[in-house]
PDB file of N, CA and C in Angstrom:
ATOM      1  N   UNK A   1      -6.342 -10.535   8.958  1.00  0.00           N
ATOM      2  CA  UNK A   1      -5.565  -9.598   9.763  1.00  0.00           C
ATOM      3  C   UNK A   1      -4.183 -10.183   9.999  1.00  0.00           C
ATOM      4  N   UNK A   2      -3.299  -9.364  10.062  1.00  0.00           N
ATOM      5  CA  UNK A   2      -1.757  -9.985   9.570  1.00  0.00           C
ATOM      6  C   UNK A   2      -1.727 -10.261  11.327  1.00  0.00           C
ATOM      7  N   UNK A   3      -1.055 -11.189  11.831  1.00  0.00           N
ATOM      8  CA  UNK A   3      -0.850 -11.190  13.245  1.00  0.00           C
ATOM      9  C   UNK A   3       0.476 -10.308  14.064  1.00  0.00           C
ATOM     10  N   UNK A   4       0.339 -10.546  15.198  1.00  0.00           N
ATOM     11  CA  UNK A   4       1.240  -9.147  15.454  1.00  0.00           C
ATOM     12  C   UNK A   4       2.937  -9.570  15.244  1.00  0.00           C
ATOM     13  N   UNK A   5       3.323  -8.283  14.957  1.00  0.00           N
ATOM     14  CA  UNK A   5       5.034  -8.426  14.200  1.00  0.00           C
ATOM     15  C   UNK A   5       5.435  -7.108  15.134  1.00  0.00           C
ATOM     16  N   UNK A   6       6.964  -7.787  15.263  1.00  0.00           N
ATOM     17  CA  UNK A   6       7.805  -7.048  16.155  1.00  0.00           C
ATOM     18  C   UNK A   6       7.517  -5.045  15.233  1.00  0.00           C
ATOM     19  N   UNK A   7       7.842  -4.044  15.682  1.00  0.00           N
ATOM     20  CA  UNK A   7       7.918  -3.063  14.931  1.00  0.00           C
ATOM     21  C   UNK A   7       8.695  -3.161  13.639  1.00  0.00           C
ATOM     22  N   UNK A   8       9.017  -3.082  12.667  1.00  0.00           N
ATOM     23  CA  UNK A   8      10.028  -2.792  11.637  1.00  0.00           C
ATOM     24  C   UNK A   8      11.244  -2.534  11.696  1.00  0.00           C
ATOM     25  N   UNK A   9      12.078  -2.104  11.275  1.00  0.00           N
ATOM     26  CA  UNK A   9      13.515  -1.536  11.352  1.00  0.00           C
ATOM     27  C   UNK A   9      13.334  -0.183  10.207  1.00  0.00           C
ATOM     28  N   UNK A  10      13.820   0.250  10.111  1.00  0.00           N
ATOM     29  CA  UNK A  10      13.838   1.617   9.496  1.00  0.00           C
ATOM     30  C   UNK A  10      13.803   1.358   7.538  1.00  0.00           C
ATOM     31  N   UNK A  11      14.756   0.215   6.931  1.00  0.00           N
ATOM     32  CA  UNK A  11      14.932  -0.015   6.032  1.00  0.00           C
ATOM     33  C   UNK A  11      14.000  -1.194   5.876  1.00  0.00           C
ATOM     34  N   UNK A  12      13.391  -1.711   6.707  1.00  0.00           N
ATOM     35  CA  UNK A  12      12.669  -2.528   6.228  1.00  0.00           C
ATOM     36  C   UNK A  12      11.004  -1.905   5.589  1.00  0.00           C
ATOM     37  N   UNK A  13      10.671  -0.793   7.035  1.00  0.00           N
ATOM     38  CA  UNK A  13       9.550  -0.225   6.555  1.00  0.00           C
ATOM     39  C   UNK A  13       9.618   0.574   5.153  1.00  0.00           C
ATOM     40  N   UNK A  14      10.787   1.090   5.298  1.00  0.00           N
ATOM     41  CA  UNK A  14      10.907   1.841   3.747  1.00  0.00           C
ATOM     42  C   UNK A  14      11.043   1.210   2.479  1.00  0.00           C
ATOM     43  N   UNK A  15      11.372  -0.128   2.615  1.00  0.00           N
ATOM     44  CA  UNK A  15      11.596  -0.969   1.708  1.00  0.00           C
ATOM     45  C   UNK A  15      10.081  -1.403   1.150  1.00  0.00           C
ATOM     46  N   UNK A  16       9.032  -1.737   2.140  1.00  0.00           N
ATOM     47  CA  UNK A  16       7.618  -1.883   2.183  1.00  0.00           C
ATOM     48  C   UNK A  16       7.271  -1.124   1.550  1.00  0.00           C
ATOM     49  N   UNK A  17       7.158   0.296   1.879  1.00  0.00           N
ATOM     50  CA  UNK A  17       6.733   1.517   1.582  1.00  0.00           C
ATOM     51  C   UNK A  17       6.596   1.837  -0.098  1.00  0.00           C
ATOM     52  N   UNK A  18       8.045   1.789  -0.177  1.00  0.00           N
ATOM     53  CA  UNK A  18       8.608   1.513  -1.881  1.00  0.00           C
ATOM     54  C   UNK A  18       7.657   1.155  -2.648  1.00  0.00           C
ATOM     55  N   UNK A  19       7.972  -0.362  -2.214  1.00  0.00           N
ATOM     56  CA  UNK A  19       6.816  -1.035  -3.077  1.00  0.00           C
ATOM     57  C   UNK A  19       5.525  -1.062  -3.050  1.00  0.00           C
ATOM     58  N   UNK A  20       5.087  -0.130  -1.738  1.00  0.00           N
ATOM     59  CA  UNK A  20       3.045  -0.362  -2.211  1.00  0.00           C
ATOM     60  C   UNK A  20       3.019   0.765  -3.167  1.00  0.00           C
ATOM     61  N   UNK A  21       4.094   1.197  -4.038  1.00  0.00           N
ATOM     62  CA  UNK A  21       3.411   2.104  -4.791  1.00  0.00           C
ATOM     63  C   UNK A  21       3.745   1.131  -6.505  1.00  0.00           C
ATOM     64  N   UNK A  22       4.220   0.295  -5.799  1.00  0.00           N
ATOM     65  CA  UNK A  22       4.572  -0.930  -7.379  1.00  0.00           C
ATOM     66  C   UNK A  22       6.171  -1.161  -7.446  1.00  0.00           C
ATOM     67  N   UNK A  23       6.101  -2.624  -8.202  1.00  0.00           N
ATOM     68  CA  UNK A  23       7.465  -3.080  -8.416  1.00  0.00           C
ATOM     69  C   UNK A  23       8.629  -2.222  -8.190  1.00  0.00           C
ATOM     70  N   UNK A  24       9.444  -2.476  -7.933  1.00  0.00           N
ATOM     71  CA  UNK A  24      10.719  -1.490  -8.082  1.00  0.00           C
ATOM     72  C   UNK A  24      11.876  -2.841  -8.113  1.00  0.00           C
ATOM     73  N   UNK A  25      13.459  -1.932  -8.021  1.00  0.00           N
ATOM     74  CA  UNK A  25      14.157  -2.968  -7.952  1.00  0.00           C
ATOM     75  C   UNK A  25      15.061  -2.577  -6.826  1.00  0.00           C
ATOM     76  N   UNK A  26      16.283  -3.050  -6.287  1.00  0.00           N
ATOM     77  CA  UNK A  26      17.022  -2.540  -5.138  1.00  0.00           C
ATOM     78  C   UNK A  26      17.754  -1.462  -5.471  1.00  0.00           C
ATOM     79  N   UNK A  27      18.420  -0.595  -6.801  1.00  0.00           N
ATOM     80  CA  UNK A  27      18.860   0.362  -6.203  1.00  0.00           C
ATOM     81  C   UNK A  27      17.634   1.522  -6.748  1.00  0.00           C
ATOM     82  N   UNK A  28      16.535   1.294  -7.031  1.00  0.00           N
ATOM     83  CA  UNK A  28      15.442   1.996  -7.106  1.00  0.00           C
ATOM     84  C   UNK A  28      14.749   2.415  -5.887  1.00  0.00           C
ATOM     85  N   UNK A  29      14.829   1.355  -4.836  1.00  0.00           N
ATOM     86  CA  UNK A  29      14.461   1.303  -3.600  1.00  0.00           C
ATOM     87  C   UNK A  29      15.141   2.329  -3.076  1.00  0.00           C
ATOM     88  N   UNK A  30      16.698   2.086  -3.194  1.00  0.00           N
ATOM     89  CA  UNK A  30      17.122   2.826  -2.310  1.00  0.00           C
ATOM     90  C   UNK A  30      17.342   4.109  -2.421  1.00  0.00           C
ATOM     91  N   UNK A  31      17.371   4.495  -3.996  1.00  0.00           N
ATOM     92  CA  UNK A  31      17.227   6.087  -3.857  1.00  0.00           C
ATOM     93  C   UNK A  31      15.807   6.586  -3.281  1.00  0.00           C
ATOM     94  N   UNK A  32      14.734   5.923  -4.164  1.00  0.00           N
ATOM     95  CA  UNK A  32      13.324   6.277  -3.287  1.00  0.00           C
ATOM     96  C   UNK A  32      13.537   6.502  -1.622  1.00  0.00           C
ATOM     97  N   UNK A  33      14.110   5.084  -1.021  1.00  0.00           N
ATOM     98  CA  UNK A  33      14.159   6.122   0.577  1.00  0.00           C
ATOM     99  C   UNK A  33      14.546   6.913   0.555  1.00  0.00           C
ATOM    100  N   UNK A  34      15.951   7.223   0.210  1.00  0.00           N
ATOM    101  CA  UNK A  34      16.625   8.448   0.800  1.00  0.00           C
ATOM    102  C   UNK A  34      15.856   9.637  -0.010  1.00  0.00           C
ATOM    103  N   UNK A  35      14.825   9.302  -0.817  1.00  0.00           N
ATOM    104  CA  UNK A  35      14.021  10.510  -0.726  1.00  0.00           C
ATOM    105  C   UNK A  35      12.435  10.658  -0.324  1.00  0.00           C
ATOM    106  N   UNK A  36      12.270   9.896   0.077  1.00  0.00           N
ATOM    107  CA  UNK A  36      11.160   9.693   1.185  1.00  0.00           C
ATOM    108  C   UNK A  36      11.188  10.115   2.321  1.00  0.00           C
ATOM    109  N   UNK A  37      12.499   9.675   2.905  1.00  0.00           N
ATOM    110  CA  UNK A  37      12.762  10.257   4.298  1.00  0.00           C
ATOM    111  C   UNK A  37      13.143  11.560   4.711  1.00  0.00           C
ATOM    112  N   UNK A  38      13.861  12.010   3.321  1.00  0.00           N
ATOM    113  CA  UNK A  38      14.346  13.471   3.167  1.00  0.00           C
ATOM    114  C   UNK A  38      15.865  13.238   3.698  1.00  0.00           C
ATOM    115  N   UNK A  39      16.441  12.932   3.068  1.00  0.00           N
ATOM    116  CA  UNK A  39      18.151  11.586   3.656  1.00  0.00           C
ATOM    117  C   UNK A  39      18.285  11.383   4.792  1.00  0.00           C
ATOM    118  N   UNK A  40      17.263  11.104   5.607  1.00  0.00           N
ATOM    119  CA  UNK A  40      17.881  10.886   6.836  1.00  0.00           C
ATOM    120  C   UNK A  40      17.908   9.012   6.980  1.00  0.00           C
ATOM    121  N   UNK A  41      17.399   8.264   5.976  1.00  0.00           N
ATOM    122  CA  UNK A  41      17.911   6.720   6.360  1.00  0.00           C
ATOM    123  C   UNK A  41      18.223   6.439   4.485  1.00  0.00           C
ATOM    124  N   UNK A  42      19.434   5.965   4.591  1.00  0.00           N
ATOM    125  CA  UNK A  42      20.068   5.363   3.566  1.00  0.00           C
ATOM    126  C   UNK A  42      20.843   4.095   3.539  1.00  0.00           C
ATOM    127  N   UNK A  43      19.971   3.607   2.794  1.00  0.00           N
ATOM    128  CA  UNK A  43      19.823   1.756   2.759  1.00  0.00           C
ATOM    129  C   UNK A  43      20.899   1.283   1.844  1.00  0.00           C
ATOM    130  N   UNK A  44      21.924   0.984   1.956  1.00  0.00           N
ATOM    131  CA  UNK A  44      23.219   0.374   1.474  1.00  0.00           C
ATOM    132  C   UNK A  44      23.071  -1.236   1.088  1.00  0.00           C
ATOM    133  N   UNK A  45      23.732  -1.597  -0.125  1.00  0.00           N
ATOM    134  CA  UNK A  45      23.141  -2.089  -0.966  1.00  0.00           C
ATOM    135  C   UNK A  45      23.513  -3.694  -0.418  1.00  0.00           C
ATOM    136  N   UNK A  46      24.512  -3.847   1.173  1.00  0.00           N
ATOM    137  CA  UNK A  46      24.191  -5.044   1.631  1.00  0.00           C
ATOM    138  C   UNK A  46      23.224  -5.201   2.585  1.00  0.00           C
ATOM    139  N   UNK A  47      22.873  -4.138   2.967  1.00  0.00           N
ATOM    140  CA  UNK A  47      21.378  -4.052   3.392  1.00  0.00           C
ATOM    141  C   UNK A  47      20.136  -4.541   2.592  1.00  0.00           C
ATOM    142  N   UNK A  48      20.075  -4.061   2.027  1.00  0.00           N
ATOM    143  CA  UNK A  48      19.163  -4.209   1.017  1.00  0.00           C
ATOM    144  C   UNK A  48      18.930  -5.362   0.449  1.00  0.00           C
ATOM    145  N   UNK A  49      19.825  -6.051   0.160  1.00  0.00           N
ATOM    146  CA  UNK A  49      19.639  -7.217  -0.995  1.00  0.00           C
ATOM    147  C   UNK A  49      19.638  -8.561   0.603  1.00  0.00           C
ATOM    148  N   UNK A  50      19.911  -8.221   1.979  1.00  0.00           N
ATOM    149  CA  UNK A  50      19.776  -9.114   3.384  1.00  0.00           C
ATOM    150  C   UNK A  50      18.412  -8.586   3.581  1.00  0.00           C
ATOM    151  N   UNK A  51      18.422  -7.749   3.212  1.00  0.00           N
ATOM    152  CA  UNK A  51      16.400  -7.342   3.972  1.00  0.00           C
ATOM    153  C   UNK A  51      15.809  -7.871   2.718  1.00  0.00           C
ATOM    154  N   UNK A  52      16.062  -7.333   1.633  1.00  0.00           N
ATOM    155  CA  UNK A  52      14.647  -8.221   0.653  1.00  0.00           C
ATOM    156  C   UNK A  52      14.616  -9.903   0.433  1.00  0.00           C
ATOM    157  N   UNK A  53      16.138 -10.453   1.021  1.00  0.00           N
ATOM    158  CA  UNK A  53      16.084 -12.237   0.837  1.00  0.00           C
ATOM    159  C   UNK A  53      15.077 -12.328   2.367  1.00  0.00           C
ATOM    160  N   UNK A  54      15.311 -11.666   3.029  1.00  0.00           N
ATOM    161  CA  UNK A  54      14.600 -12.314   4.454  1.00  0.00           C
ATOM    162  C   UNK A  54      13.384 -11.727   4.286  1.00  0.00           C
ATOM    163  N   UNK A  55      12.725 -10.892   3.690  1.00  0.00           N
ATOM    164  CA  UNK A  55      10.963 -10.328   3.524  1.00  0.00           C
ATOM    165  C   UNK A  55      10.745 -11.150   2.494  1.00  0.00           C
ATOM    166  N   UNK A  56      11.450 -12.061   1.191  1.00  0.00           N
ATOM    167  CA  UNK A  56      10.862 -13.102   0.417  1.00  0.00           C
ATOM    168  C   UNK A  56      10.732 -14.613   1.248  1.00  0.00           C
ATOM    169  N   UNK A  57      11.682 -14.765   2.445  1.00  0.00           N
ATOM    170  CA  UNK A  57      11.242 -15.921   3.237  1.00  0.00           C
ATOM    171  C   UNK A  57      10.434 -15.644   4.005  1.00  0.00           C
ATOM    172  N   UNK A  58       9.856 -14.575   4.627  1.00  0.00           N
ATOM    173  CA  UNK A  58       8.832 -14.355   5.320  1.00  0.00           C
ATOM    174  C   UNK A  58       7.487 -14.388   4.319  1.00  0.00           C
ATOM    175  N   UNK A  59       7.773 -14.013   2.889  1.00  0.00           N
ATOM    176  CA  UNK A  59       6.566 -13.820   2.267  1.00  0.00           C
ATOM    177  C   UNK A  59       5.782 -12.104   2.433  1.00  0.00           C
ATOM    178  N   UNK A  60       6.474 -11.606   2.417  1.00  0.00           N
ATOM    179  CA  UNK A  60       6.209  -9.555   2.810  1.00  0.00           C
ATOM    180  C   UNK A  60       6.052  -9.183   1.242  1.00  0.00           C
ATOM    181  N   UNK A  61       7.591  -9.976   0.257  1.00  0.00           N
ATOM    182  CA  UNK A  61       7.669  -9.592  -0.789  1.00  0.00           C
ATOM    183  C   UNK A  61       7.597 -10.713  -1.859  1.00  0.00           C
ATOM    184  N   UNK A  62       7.758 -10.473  -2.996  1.00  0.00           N
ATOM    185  CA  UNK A  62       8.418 -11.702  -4.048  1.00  0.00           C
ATOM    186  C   UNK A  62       9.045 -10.700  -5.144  1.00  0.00           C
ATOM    187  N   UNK A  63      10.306 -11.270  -5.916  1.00  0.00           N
ATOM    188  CA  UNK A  63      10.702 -11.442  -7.052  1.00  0.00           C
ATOM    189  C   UNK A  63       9.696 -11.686  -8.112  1.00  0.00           C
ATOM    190  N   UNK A  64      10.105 -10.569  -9.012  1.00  0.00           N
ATOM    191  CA  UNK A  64       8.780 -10.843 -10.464  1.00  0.00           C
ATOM    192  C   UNK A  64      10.149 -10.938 -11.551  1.00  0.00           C
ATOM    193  N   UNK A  65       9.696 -10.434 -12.676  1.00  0.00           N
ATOM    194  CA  UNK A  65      10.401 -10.359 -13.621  1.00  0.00           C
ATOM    195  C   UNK A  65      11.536  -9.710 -13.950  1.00  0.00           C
ATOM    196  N   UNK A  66      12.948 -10.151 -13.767  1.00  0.00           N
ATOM    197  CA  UNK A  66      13.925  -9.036 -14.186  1.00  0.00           C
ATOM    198  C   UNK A  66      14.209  -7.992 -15.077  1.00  0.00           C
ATOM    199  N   UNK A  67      14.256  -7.426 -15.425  1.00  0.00           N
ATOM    200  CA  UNK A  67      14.335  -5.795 -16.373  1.00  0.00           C
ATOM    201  C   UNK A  67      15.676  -6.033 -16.411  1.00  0.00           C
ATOM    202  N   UNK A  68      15.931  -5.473 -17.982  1.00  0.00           N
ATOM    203  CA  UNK A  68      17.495  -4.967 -18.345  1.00  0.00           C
ATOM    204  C   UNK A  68      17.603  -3.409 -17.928  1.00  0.00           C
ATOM    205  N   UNK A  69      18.283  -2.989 -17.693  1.00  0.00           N
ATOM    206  CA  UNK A  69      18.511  -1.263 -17.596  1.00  0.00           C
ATOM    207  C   UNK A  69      20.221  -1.222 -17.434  1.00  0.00           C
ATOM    208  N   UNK A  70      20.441  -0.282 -18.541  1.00  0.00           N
ATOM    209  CA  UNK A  70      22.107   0.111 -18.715  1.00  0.00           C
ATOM    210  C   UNK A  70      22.475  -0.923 -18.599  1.00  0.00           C
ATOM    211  N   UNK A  71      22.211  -2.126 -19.731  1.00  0.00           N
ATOM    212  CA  UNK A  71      22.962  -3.420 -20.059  1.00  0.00           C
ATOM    213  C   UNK A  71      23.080  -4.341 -18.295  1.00  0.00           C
ATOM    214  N   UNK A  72      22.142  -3.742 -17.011  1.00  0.00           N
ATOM    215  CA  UNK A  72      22.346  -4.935 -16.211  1.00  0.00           C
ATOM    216  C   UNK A  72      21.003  -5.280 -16.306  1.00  0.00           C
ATOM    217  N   UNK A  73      21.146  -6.144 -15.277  1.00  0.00           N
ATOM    218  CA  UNK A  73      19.837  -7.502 -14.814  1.00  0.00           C
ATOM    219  C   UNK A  73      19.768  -6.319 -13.891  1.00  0.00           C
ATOM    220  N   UNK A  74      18.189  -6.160 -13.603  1.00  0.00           N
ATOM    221  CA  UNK A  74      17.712  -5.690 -12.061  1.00  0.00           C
ATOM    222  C   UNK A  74      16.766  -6.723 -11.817  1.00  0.00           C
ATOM    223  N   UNK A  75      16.740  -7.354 -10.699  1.00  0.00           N
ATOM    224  CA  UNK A  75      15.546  -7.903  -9.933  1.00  0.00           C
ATOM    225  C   UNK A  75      14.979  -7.112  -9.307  1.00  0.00           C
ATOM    226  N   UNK A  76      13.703  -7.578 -10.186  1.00  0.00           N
ATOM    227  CA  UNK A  76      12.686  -6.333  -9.468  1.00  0.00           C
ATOM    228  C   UNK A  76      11.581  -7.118  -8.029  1.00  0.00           C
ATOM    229  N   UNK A  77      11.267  -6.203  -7.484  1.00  0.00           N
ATOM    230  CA  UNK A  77      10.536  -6.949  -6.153  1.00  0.00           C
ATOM    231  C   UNK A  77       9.302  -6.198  -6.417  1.00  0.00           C
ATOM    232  N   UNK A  78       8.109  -7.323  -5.947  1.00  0.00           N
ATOM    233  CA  UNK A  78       6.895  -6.141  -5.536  1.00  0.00           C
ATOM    234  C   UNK A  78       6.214  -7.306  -4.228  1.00  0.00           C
ATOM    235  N   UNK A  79       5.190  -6.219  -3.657  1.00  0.00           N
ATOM    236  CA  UNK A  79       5.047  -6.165  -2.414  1.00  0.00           C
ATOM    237  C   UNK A  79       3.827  -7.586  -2.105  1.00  0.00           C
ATOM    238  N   UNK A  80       3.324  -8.271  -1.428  1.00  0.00           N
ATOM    239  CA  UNK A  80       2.325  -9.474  -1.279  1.00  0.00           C
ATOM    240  C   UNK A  80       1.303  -9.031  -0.887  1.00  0.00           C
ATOM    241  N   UNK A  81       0.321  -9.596  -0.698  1.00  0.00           N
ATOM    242  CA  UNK A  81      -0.981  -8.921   0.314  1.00  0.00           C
ATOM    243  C   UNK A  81      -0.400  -9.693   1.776  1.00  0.00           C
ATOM    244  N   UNK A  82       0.197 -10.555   1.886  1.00  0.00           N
ATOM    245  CA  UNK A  82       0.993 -10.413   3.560  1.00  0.00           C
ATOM    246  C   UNK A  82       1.830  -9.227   3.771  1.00  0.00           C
ATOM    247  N   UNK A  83       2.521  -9.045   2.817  1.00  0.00           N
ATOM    248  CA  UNK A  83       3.137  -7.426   2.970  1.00  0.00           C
ATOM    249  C   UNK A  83       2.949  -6.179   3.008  1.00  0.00           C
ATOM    250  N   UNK A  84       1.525  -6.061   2.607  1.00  0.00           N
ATOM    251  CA  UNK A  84       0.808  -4.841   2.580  1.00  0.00           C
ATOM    252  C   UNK A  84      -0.010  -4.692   3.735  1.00  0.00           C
ATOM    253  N   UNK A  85      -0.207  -6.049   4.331  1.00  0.00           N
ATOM    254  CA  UNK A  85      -0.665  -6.252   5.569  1.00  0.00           C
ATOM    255  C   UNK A  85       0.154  -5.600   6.747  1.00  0.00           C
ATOM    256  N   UNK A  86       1.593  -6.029   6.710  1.00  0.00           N
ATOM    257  CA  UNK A  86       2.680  -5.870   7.686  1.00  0.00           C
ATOM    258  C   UNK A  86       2.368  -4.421   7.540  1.00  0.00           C
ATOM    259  N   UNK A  87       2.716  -3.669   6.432  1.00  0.00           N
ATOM    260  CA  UNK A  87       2.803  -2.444   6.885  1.00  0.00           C
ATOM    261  C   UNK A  87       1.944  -1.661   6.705  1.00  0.00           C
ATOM    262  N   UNK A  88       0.728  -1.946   6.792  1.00  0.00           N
ATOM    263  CA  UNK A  88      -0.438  -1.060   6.802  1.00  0.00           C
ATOM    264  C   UNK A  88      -0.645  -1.400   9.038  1.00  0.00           C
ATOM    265  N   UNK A  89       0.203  -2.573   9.372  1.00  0.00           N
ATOM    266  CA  UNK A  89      -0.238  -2.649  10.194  1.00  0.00           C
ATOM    267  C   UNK A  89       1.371  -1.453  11.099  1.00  0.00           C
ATOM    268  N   UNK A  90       2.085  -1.480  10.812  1.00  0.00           N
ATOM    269  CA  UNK A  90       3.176  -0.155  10.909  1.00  0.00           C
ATOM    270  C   UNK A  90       2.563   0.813  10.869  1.00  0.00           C
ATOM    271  N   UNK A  91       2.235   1.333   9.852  1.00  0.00           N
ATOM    272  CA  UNK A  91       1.717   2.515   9.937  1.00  0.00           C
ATOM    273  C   UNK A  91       0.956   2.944  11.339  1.00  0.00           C
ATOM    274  N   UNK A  92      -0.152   2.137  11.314  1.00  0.00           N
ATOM    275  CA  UNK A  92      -0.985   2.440  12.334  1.00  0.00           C
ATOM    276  C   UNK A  92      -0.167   2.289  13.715  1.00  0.00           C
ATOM    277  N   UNK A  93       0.327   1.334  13.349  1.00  0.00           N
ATOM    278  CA  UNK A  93       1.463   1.547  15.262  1.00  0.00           C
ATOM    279  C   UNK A  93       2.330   3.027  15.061  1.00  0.00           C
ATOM    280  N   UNK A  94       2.890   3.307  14.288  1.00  0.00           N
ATOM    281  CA  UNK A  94       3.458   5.056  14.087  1.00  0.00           C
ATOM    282  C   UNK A  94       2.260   5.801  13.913  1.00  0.00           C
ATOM    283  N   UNK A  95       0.948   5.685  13.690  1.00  0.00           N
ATOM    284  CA  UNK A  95       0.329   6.435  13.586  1.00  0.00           C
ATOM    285  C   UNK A  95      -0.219   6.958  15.200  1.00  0.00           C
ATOM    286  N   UNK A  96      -0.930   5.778  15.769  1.00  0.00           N
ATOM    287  CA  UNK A  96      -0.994   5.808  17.640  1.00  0.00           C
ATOM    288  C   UNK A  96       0.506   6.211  18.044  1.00  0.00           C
ATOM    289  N   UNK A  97       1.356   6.261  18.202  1.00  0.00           N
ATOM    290  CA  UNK A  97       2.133   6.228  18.338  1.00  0.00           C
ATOM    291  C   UNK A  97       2.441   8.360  18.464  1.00  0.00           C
ATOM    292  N   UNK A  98       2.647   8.274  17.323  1.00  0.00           N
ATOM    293  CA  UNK A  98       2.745  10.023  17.003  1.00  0.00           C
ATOM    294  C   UNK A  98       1.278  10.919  18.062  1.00  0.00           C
ATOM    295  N   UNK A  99      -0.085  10.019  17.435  1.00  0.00           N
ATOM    296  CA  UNK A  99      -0.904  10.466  18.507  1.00  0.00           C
ATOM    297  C   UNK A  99      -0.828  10.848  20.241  1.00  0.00           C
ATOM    298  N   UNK A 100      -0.141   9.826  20.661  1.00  0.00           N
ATOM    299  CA  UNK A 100       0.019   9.603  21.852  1.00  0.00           C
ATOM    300  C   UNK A 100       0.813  10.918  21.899  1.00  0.00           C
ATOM    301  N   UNK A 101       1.978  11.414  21.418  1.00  0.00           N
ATOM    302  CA  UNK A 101       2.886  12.219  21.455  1.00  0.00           C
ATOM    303  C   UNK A 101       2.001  13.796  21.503  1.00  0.00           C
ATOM    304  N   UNK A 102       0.985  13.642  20.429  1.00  0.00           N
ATOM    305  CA  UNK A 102       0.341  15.025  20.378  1.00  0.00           C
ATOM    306  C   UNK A 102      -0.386  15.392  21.429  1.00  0.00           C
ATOM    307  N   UNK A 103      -1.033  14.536  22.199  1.00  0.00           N
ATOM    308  CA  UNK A 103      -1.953  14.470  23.450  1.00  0.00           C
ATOM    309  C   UNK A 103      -0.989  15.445  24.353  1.00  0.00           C
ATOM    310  N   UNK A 104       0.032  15.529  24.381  1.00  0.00           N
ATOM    311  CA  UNK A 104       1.054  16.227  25.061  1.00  0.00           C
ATOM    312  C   UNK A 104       1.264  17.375  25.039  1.00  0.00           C
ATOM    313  N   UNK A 105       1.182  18.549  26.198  1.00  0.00           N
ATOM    314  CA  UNK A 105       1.172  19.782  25.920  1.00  0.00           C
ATOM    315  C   UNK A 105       2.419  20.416  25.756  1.00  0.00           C
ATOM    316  N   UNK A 106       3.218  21.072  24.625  1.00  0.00           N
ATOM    317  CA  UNK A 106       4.507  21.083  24.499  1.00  0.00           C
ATOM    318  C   UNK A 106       4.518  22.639  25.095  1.00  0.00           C
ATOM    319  N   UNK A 107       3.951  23.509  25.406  1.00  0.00           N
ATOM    320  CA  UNK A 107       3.938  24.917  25.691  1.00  0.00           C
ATOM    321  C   UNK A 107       4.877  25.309  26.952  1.00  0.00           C
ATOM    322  N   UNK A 108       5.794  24.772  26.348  1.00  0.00           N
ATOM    323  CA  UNK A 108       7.349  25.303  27.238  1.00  0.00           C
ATOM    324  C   UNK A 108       7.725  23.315  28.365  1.00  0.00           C
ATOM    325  N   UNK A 109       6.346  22.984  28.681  1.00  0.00           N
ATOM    326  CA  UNK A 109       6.881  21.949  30.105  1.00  0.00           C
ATOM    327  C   UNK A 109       7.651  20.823  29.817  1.00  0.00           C
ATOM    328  N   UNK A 110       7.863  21.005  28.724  1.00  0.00           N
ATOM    329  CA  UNK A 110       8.617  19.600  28.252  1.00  0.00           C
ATOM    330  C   UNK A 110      10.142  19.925  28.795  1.00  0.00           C
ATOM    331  N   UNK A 111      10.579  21.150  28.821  1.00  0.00           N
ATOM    332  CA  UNK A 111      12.164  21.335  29.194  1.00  0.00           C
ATOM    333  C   UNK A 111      12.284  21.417  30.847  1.00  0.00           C
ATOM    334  N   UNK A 112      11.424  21.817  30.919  1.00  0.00           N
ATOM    335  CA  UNK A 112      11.116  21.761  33.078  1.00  0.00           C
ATOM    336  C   UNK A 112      11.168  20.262  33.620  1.00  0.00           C
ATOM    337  N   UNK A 113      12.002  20.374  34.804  1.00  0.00           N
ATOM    338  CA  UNK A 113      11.559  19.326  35.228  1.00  0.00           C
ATOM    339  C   UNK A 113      11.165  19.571  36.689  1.00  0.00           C
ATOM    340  N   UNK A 114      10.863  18.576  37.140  1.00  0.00           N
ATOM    341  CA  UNK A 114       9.847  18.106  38.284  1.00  0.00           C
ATOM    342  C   UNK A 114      10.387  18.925  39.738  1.00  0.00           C
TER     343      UNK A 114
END
């Protein structure tokens, strides 16, 4: 069981996300969020390359094999079983999380107040 970790940041969970579906590389990542989220978080590419050096010192991710594509180098990343840990353990905190929210009767009282 992964031990407990602060919540995520927005680009970090999506960065996770990315990869439990397999390798990718950073600007693969980042179009995948911005269509995951439906554009509402777009991960800029000094973002990106500061969040995946600090999830390879944590051990979330690693560097595999580079790919050529359109004559560049991509470093590709894929995800660890500590990293699949982290955010399987996210999920479930957004998952309670959203729950808690539904428990809530929205049938007008949310705009009333006290």
């Amino acid at each position: 069981m992964a031990k407990k970790v602060e919540p995520l940041s927005e680009s970090y969970y999506y960065i996770l996300l990315c990869l439990a579906r397999g390798p990718g590389h950073g600007y693969g990542i980042m179009q995948e969020t911005k269509r995951l989220s439906r554009g509402e978080v777009l991960i800029g590419s000094g973002t990106m390359y500061g969040a995946t050096g600090n999830m390879m010192k944590k051990g979330w991710i690693e560097e595999t094999a580079s790919q050529m594509e359109n004559g560049k180098r991509r470093r590709m990343y894929r995800l660890t079983p500590l990293g699949k840990e982290i955010l399987d353990a996210e999920i479930g905190r957004l998952k309670r999380m959203l729950e808690g929210a539904e428990e809530i009767e929205w049938e007008g009282n949310h705009s009333e107040t006290a």
